[in-house]
N, C-alpha and C. Protein backbone atom coordinates (compact mmCIF):
# COMPACT_ATOMS: atom_id res chain seq x y z
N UNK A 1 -14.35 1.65 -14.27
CA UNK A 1 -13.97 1.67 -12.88
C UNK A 1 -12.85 2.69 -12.70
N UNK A 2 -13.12 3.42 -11.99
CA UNK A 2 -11.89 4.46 -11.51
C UNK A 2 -10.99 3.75 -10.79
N UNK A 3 -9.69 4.14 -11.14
CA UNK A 3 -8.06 3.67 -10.46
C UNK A 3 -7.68 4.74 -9.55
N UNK A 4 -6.68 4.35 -8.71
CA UNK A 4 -5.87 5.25 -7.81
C UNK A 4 -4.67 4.63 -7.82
N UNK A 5 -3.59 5.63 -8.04
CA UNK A 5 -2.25 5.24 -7.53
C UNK A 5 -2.18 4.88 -6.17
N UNK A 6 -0.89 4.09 -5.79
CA UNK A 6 -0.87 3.72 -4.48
C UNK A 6 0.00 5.00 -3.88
N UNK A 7 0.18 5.81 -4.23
CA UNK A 7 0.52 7.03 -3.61
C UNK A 7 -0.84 7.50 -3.58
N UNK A 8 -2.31 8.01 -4.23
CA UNK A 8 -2.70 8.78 -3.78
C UNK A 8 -3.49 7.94 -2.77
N UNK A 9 -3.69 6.88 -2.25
CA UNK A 9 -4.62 5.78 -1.34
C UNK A 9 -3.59 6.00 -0.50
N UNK A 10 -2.81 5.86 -0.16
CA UNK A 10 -1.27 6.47 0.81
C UNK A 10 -2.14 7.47 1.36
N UNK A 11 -1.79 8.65 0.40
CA UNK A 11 -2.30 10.54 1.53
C UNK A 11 -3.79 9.92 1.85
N UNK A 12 -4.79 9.46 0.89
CA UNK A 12 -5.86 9.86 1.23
C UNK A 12 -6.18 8.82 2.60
N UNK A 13 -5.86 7.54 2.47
CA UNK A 13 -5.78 6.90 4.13
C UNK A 13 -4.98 7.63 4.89
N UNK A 14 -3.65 8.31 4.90
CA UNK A 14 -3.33 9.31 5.89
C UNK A 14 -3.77 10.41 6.20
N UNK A 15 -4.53 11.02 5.40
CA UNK A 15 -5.45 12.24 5.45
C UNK A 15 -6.72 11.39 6.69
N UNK A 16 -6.94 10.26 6.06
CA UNK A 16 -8.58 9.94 6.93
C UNK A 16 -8.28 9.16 8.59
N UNK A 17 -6.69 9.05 8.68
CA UNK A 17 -6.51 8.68 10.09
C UNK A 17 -5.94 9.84 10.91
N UNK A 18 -5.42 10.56 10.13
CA UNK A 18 -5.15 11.63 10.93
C UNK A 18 -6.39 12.46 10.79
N UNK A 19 -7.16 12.63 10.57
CA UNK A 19 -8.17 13.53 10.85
C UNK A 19 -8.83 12.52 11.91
N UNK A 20 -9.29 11.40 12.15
CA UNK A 20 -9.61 10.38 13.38
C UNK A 20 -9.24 10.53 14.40
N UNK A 21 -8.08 11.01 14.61
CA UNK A 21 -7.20 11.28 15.45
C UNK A 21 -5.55 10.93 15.95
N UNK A 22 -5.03 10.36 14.96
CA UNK A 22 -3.89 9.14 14.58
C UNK A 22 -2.96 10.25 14.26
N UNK A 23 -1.36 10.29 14.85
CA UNK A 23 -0.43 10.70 14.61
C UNK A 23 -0.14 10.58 13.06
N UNK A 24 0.71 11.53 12.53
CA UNK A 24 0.98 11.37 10.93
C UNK A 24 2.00 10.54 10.92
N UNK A 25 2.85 9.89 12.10
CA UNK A 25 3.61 8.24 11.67
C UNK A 25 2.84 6.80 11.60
N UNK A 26 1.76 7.52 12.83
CA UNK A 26 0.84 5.83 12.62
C UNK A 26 -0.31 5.92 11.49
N UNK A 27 -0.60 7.21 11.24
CA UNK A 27 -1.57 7.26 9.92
C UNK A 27 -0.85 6.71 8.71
N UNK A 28 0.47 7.16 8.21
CA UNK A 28 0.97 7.17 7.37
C UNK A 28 1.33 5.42 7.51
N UNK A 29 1.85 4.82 8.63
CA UNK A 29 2.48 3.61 8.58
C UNK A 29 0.74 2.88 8.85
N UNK A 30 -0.59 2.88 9.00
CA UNK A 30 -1.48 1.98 8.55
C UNK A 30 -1.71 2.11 7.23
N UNK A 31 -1.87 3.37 6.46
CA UNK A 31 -2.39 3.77 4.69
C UNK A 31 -1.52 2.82 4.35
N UNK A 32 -0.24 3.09 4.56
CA UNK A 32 0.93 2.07 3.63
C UNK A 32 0.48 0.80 4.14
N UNK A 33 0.29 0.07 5.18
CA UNK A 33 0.53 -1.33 5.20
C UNK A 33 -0.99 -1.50 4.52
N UNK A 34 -1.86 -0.93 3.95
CA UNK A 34 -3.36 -1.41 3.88
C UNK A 34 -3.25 -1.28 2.49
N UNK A 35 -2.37 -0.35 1.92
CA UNK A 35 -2.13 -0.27 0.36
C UNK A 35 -0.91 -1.42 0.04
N UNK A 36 -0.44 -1.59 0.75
CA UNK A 36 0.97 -2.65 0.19
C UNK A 36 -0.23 -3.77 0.18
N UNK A 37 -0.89 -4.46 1.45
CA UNK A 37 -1.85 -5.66 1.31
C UNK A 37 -2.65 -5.65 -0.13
N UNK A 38 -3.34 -4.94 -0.25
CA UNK A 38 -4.17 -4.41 -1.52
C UNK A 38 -3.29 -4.57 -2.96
N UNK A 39 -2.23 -4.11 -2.85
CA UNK A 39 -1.19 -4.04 -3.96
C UNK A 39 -0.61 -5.86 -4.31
N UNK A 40 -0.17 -6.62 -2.77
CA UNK A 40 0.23 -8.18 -2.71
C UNK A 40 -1.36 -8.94 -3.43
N UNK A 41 -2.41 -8.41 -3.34
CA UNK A 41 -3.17 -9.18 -4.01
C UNK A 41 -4.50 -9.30 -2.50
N UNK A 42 -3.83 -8.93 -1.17
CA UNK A 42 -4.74 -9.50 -0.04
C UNK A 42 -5.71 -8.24 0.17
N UNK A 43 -6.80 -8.12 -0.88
CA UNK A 43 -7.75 -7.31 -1.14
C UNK A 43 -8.69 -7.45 0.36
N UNK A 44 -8.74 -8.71 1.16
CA UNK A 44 -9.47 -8.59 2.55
C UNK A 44 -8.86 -8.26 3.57
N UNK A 45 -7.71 -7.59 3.13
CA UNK A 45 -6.79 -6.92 4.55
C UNK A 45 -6.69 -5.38 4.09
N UNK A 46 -6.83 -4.85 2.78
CA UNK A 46 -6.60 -4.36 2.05
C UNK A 46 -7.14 -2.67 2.01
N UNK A 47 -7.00 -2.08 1.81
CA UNK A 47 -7.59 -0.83 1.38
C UNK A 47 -9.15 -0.44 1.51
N UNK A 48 -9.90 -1.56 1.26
CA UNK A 48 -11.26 -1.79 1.84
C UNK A 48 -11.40 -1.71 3.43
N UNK A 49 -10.64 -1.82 4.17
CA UNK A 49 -10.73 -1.82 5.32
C UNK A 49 -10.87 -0.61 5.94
N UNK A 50 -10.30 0.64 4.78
CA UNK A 50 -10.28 1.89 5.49
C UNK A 50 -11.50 2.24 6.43
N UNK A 51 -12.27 2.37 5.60
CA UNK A 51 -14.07 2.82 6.27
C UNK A 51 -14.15 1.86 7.78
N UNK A 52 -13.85 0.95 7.51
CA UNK A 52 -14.28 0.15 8.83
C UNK A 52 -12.92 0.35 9.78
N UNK A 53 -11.68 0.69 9.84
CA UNK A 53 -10.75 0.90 10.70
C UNK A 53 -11.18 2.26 11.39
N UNK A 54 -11.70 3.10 10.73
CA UNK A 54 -11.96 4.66 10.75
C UNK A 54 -13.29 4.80 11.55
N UNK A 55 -14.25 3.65 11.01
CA UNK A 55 -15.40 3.72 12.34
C UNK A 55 -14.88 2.81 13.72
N UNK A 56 -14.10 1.76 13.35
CA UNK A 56 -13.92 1.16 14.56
C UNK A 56 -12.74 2.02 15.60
N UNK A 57 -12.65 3.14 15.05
CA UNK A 57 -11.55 4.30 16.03
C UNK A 57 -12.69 5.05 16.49
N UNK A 58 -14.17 5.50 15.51
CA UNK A 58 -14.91 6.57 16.15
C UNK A 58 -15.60 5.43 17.02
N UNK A 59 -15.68 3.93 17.36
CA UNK A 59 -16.94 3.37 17.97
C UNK A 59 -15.59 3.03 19.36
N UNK A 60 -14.46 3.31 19.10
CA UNK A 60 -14.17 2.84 20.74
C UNK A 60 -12.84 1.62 20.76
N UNK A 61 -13.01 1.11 19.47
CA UNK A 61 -12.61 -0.33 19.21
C UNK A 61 -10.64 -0.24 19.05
N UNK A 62 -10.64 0.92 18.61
CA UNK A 62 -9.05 1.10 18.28
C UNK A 62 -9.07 2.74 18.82
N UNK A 63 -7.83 2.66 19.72
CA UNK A 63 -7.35 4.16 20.04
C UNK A 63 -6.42 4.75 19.27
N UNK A 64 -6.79 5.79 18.69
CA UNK A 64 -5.50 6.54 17.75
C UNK A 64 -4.50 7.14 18.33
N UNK A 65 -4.50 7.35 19.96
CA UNK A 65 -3.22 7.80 20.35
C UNK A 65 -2.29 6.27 20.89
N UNK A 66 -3.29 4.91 20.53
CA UNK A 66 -2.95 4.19 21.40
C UNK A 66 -1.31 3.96 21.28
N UNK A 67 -0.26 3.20 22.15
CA UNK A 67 0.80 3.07 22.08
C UNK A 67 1.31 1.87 22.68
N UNK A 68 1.54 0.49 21.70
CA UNK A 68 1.73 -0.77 22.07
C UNK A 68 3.45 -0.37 22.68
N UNK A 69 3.41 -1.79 23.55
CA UNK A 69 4.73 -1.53 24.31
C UNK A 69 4.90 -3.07 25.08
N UNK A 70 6.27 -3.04 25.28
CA UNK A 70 6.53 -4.80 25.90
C UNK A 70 6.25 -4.61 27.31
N UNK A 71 5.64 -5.78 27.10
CA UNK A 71 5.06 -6.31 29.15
C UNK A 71 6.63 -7.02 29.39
N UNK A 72 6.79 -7.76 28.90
CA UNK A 72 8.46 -9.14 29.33
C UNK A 72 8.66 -8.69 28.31
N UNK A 73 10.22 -9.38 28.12
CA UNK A 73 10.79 -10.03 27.27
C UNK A 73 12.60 -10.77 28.28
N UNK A 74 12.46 -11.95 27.98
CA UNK A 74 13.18 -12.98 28.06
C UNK A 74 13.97 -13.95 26.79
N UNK A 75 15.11 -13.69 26.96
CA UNK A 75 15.86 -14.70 25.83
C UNK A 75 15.30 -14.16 24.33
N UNK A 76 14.62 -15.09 23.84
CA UNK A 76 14.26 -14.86 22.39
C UNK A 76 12.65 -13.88 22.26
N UNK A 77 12.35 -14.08 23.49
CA UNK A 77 10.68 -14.04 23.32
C UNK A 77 10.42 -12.39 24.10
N UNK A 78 9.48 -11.69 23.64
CA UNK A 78 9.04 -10.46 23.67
C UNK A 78 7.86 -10.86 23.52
N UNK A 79 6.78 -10.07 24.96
CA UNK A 79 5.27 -10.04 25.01
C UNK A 79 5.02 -8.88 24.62
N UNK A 80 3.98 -7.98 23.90
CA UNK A 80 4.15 -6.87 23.48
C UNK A 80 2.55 -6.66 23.83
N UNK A 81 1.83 -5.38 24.47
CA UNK A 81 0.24 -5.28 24.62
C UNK A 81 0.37 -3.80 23.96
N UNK A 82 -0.61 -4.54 22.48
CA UNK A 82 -0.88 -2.98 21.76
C UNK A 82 -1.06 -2.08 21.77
N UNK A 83 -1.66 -2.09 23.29
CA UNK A 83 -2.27 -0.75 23.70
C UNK A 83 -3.50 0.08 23.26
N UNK A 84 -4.21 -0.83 22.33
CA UNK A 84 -5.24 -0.51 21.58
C UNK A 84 -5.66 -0.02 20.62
N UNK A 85 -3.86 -0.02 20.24
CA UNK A 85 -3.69 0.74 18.82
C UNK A 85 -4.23 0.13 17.75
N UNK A 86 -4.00 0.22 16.31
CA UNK A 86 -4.19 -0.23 14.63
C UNK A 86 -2.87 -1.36 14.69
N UNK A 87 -3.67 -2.53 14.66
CA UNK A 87 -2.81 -3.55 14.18
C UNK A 87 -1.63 -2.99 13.73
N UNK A 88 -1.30 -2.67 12.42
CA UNK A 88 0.15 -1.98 11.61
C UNK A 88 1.13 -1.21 13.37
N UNK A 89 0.35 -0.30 13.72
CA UNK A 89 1.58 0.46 14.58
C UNK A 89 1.75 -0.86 16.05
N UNK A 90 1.21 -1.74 16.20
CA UNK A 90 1.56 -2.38 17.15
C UNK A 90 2.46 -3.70 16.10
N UNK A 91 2.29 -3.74 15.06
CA UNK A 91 2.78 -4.68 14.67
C UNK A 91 4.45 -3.91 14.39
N UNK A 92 4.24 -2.82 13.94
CA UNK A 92 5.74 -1.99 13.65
C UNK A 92 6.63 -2.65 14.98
N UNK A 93 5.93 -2.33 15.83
CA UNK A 93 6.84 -2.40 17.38
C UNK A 93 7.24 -3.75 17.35
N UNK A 94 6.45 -4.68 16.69
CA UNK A 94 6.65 -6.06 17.21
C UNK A 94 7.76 -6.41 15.98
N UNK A 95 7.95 -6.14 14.95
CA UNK A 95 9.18 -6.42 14.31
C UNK A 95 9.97 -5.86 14.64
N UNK A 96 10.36 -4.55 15.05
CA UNK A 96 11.42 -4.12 15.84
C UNK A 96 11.89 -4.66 17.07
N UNK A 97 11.01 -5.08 17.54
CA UNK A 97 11.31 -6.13 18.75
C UNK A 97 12.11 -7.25 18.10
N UNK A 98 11.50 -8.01 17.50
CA UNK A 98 12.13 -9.29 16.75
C UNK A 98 13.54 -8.92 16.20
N UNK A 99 13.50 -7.65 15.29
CA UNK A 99 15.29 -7.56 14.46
C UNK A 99 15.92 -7.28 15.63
N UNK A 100 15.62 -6.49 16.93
CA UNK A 100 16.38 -6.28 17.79
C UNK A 100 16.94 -7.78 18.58
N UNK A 101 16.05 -8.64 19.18
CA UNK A 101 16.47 -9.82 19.74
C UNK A 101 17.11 -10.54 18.67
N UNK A 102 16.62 -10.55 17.30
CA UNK A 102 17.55 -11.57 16.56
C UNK A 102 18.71 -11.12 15.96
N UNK A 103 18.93 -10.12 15.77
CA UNK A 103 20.31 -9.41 15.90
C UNK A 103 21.23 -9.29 17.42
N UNK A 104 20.26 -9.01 18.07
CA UNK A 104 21.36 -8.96 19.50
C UNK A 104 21.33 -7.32 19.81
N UNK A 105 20.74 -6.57 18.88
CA UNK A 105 21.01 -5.08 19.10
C UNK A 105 20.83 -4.69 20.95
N UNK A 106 21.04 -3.35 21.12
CA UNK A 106 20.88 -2.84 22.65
C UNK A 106 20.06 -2.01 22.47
N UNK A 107 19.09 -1.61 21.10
CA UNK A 107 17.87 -1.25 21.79
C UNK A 107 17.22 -1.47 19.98
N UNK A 108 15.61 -0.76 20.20
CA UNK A 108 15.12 -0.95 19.22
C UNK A 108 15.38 -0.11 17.98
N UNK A 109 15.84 -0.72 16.57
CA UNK A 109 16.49 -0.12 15.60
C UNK A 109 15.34 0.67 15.02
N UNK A 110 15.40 2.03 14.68
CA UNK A 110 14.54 2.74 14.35
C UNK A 110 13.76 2.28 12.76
N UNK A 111 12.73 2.39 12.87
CA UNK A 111 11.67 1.96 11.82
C UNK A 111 12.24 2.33 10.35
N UNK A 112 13.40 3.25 9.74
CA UNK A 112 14.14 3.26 8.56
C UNK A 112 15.21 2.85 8.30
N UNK A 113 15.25 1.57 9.51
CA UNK A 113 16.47 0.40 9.60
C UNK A 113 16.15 -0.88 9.41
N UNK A 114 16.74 -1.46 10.55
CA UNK A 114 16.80 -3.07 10.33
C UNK A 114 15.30 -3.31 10.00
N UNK A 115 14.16 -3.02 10.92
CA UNK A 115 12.89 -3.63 10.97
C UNK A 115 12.43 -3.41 9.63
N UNK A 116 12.94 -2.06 8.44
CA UNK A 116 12.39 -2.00 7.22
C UNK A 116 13.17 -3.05 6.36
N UNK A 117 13.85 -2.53 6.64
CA UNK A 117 14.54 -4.02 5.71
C UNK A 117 14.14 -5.10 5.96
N UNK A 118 14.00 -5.68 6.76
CA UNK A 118 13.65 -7.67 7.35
C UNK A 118 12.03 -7.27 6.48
N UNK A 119 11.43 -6.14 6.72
CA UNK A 119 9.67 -6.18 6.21
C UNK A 119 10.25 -6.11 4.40
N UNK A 120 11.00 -5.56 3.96
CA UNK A 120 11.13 -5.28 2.40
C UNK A 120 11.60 -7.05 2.15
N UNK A 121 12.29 -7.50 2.82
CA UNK A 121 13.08 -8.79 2.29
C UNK A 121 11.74 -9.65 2.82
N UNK A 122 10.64 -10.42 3.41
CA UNK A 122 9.88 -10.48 3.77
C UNK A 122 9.14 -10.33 2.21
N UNK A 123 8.39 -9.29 2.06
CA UNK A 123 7.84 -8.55 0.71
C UNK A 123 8.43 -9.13 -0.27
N UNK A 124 9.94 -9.34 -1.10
CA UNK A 124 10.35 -9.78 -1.81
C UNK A 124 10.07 -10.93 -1.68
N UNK A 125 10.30 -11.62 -0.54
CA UNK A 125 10.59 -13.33 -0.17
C UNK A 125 9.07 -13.75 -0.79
N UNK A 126 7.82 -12.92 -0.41
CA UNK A 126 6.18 -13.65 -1.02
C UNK A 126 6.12 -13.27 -2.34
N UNK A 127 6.95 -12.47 -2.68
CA UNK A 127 6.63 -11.71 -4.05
C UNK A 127 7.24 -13.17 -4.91
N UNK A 128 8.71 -13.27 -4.73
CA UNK A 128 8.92 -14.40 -5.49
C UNK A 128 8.68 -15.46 -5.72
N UNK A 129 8.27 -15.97 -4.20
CA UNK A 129 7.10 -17.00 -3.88
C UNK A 129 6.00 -16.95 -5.07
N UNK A 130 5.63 -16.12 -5.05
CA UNK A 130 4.17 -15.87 -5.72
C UNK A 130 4.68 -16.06 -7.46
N UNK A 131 5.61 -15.73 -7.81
CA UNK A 131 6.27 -15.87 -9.14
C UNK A 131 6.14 -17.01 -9.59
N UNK A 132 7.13 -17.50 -8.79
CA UNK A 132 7.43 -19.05 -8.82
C UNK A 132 6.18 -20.09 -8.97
N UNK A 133 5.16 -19.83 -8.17
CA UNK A 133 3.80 -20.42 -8.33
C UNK A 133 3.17 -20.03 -9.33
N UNK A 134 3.21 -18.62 -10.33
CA UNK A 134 2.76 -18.28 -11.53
C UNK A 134 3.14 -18.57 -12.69
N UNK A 135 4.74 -19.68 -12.21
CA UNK A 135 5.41 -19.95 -13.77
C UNK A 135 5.20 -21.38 -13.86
């Protein structure tokens, strides 16, 4: 069976969404979240999905320029409509939403801040989880 690093499944899912039509932040931020799934073990969220994310952009189903964005938000709670984007870039928005309200920030902390961190600590938090259940 042939292997791939998770760097080269990285370019080559960012190579195949940006040629779809997908900006090189939302190409690059679906390859990574479809290789990190794949990498956690969740092989049905996973890297397999490429082919079918890539036709469901050419059949209509997901827009590559799409651009999720908040309808409300009140107190704790933020409504967010994807806009028809790839799960991953509407989901980016929606944790930035969250570190922003649960911090208190005055606007949304850019994606190589708070929201990466809460997703890396998150990542650690199942990783050890998953340890702990292996020992």
């Amino acid at each position: 069976m042939r292997r791939f690093t998770p760097e080269s499944l990285t370019r080559i899912g960012s190579a195949l969404f940006e040629a779809a039509g997908c900006n090189t932040v939302d190409a690059r931020t679906v390859a990574e979240h479809l290789v990190e799934s794949s990498l956690f073990g969740h092989d049905s969220h996973g890297t397999l999905r490429l082919y079918e994310y890539i036709d469901q952009i050419r059949d209509g189903t997901f827009d590559p320029k799409g651009r999720p964005h908040v309808v409300r938000e009140r107190g704790s709670t933020s409504i967010l409509d994807g806009g028809g984007a790839l799960g991953a870039v509407a989901g980016r928005l929606a944790v930035q939403r969250a570190v922003k309200l649960v911090l208190g920030l005055g606007s949304n902390p850019m994606s190589a801040d708070a929201s990466d961190a809460l997703a890396i600590a998150l990542c650690h938090l199942q990783h050890s989880r998953a340890m702990v259940r292996l020992a």
